[in-house]
Every structure is written in structure tokens, then in C-alpha cells.
N, C-alpha and C. Protein backbone atom coordinates (compact mmCIF):
# COMPACT_ATOMS: atom_id res chain seq x y z
N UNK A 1 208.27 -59.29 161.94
CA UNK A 1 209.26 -59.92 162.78
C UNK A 1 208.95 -59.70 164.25
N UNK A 2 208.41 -58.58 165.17
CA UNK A 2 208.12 -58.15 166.02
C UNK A 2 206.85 -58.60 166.25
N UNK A 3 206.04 -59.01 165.54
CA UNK A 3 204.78 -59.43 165.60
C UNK A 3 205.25 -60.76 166.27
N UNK A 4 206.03 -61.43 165.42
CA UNK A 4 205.79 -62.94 165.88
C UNK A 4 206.98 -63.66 166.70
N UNK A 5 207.74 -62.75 167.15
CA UNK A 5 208.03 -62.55 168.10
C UNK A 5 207.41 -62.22 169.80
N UNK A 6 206.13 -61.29 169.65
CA UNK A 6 205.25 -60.88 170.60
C UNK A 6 204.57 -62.59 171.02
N UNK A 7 204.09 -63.03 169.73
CA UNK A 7 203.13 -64.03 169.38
C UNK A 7 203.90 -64.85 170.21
N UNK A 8 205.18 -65.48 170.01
CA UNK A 8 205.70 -66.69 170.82
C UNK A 8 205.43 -66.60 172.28
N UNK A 9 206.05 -65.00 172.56
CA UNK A 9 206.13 -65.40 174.14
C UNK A 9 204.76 -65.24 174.69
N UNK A 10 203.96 -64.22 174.30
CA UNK A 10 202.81 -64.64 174.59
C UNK A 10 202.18 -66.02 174.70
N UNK A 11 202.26 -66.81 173.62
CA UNK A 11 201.73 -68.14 173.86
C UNK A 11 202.55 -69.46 174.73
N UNK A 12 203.67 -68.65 175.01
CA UNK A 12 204.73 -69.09 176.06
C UNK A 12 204.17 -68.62 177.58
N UNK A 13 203.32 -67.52 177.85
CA UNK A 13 203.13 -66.93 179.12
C UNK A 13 201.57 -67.49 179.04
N UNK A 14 201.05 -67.62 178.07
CA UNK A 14 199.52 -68.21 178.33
C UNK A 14 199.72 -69.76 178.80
N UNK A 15 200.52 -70.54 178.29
CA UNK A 15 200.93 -71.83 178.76
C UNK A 15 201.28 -72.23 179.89
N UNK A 16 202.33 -71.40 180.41
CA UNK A 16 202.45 -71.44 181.89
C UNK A 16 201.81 -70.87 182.80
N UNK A 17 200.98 -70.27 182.54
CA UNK A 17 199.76 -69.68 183.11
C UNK A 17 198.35 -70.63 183.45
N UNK A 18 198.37 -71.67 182.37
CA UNK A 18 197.72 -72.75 182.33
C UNK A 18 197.86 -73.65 182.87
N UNK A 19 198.80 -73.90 182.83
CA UNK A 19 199.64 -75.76 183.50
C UNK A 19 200.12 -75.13 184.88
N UNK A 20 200.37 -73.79 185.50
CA UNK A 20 200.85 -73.53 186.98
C UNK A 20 199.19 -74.37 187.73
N UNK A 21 198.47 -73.76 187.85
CA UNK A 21 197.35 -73.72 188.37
C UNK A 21 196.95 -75.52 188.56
N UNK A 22 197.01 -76.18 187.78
CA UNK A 22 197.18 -77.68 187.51
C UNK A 22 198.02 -78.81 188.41
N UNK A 23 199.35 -77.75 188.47
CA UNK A 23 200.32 -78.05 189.20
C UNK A 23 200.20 -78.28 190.50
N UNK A 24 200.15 -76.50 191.04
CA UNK A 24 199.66 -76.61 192.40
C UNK A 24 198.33 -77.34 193.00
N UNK A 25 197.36 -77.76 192.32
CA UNK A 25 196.17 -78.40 192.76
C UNK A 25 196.64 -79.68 192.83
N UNK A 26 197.74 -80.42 192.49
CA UNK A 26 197.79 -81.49 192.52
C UNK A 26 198.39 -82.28 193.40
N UNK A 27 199.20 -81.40 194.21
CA UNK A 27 199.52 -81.35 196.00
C UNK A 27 198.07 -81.98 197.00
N UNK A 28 197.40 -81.37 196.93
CA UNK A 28 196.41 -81.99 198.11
C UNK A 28 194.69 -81.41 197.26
N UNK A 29 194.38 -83.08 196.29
CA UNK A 29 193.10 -82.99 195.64
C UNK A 29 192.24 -82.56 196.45
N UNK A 30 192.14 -83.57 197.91
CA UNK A 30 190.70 -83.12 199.03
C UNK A 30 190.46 -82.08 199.50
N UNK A 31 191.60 -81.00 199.52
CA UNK A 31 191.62 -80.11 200.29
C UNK A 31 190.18 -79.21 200.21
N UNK A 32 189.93 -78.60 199.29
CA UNK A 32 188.31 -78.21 198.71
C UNK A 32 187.10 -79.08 199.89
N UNK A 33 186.93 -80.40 199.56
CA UNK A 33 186.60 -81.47 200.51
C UNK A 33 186.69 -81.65 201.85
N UNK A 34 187.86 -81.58 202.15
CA UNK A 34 188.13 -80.96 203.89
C UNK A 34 187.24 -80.40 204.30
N UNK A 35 187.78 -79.32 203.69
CA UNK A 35 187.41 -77.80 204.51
C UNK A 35 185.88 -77.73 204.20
N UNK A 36 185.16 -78.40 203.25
CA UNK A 36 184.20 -78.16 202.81
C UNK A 36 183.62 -76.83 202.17
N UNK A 37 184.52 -76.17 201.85
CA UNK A 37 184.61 -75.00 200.58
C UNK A 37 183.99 -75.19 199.09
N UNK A 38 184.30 -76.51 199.13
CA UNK A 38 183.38 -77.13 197.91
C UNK A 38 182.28 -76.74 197.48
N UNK A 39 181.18 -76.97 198.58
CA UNK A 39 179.90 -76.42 198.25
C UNK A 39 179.62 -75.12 197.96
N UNK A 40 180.77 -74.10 198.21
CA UNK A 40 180.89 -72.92 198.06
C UNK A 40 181.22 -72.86 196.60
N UNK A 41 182.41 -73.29 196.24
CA UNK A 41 182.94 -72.99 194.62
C UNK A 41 181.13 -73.44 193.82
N UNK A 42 180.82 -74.55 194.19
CA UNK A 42 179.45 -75.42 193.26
C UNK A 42 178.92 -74.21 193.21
N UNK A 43 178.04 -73.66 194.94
CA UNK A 43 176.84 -72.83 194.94
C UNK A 43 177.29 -71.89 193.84
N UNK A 44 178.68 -71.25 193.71
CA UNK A 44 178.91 -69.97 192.92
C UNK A 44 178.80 -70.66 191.62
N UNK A 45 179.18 -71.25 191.25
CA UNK A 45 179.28 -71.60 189.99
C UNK A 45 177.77 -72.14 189.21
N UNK A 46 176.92 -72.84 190.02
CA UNK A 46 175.57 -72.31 189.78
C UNK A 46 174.66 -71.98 189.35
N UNK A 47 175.22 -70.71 190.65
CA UNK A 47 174.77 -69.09 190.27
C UNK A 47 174.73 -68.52 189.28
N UNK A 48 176.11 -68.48 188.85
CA UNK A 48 176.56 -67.97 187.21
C UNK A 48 176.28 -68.60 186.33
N UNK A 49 175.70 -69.80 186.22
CA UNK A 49 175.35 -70.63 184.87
C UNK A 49 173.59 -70.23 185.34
N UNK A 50 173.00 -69.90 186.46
CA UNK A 50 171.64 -69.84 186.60
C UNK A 50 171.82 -68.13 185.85
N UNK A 51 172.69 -67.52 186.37
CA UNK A 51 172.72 -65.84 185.72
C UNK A 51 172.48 -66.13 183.91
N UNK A 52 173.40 -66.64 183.44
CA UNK A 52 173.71 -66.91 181.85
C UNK A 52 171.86 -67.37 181.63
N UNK A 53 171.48 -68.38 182.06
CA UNK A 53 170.36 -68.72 181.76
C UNK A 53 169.04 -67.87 181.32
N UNK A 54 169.34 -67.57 182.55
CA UNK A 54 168.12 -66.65 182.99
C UNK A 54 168.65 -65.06 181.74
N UNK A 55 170.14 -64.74 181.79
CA UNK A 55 170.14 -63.48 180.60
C UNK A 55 169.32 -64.06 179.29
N UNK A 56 169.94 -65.14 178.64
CA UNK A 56 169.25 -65.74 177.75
C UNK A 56 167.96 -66.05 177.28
N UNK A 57 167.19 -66.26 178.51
CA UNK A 57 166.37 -66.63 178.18
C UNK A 57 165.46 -65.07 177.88
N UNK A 58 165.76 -63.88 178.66
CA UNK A 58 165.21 -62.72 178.73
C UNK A 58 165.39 -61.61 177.06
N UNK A 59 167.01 -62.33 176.75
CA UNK A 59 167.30 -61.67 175.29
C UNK A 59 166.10 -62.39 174.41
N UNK A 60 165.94 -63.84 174.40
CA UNK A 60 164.84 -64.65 173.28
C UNK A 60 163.71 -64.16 173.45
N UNK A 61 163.10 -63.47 174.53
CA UNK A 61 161.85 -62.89 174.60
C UNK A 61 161.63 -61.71 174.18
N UNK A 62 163.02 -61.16 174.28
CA UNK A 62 163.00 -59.53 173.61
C UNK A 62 162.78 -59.43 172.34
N UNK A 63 164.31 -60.63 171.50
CA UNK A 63 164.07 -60.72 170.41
C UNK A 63 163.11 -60.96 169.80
N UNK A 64 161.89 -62.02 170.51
CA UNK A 64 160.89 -62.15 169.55
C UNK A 64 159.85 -61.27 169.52
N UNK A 65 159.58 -60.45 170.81
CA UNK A 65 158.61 -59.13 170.74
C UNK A 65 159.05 -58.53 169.34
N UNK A 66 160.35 -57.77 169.69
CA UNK A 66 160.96 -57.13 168.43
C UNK A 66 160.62 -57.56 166.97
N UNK A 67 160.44 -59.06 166.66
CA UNK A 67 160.87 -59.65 165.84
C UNK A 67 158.86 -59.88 165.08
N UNK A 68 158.28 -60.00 166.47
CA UNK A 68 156.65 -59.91 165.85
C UNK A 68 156.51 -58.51 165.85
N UNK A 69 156.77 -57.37 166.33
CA UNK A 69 156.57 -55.99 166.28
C UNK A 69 157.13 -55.64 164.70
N UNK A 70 158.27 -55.97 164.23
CA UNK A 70 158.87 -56.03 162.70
C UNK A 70 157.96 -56.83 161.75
N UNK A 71 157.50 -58.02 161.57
CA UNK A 71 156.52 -58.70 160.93
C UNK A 71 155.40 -58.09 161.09
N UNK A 72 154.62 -57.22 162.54
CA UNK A 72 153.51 -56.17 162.24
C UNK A 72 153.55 -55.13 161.29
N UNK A 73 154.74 -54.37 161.40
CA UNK A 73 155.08 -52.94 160.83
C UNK A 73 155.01 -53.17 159.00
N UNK A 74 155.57 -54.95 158.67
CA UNK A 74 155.74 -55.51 157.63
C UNK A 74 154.43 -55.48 156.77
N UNK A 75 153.45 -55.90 157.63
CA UNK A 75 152.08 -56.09 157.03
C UNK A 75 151.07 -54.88 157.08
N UNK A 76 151.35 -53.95 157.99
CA UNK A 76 150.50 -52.69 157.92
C UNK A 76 151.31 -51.99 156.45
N UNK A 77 152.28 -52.20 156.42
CA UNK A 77 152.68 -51.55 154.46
C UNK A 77 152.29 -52.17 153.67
N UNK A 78 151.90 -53.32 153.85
CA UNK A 78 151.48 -54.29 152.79
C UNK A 78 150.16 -53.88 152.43
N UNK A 79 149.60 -53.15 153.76
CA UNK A 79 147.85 -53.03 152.98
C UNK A 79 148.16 -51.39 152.95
């Protein structure tokens, strides 16, 4: 009972948490544009998809060292 109770308002406070932000942007779209802040939010945003990339691409290289170092270890028992 307390559980889903928690559950409502929670998904009551995630909602309006969602749609505020929506709200207020919808007062003055250009403003970003104006001021030219824009290129600022882009450059950052980016950044962080160049960060994600670049982690990714560094885990697939690990994994596969690892992954031919395991297929070595595989075949030196084999003989």
C-alpha cells in the first residue's frame, strides 16, 4: 500500500518536472539565438557525444586485446 502510494507521487513529481522546463522555454524560443549562447549549448553537447565516442571506442579495443589474449591462453592448453 505504501509502495504504491510512493509510486504515484513520484511519477506525479517526475511529470511536472518534465513538462515545467517545456513550459518556460516556450516564452521566448530565440532567446538561445539572440544572445548567441547557442553555439555554446551545441559546442558542449558535442563534446560529450565526442567523450561517449571516443570511451567506446577505447572499451572495443580493450575488449578485443582481452578477448585475443583469452583465445591465446585457449590454444596454448590445447597443445
Amino acid at each position: 500500500m505504501k509502495f504504491s502510494k510512493i509510486s504515484h507521487i513520484f511519477t506525479i513529481i517526475l511529470c511536472m518536472a518534465i513538462s515545467l522546463p517545456a513550459t518556460w522555454a516556450q516564452g521566448n524560443r530565440d532567446y538561445m539565438r539572440e544572445t548567441g549562447k547557442i553555439y555554446v549549448v551545441v559546442g558542449v553537447i558535442l563534446l560529450i557525444f565526442l567523450g561517449i565516442v571516443w570511451q567506446l571506442v577505447r572499451l572495443d579495443r580493450s575488449l578485443t586485446k582481452i578477448e585475443h589474449q583469452l583465445n591465446d591462453d585457449k590454444n596454448e592448453w590445447k597443445n
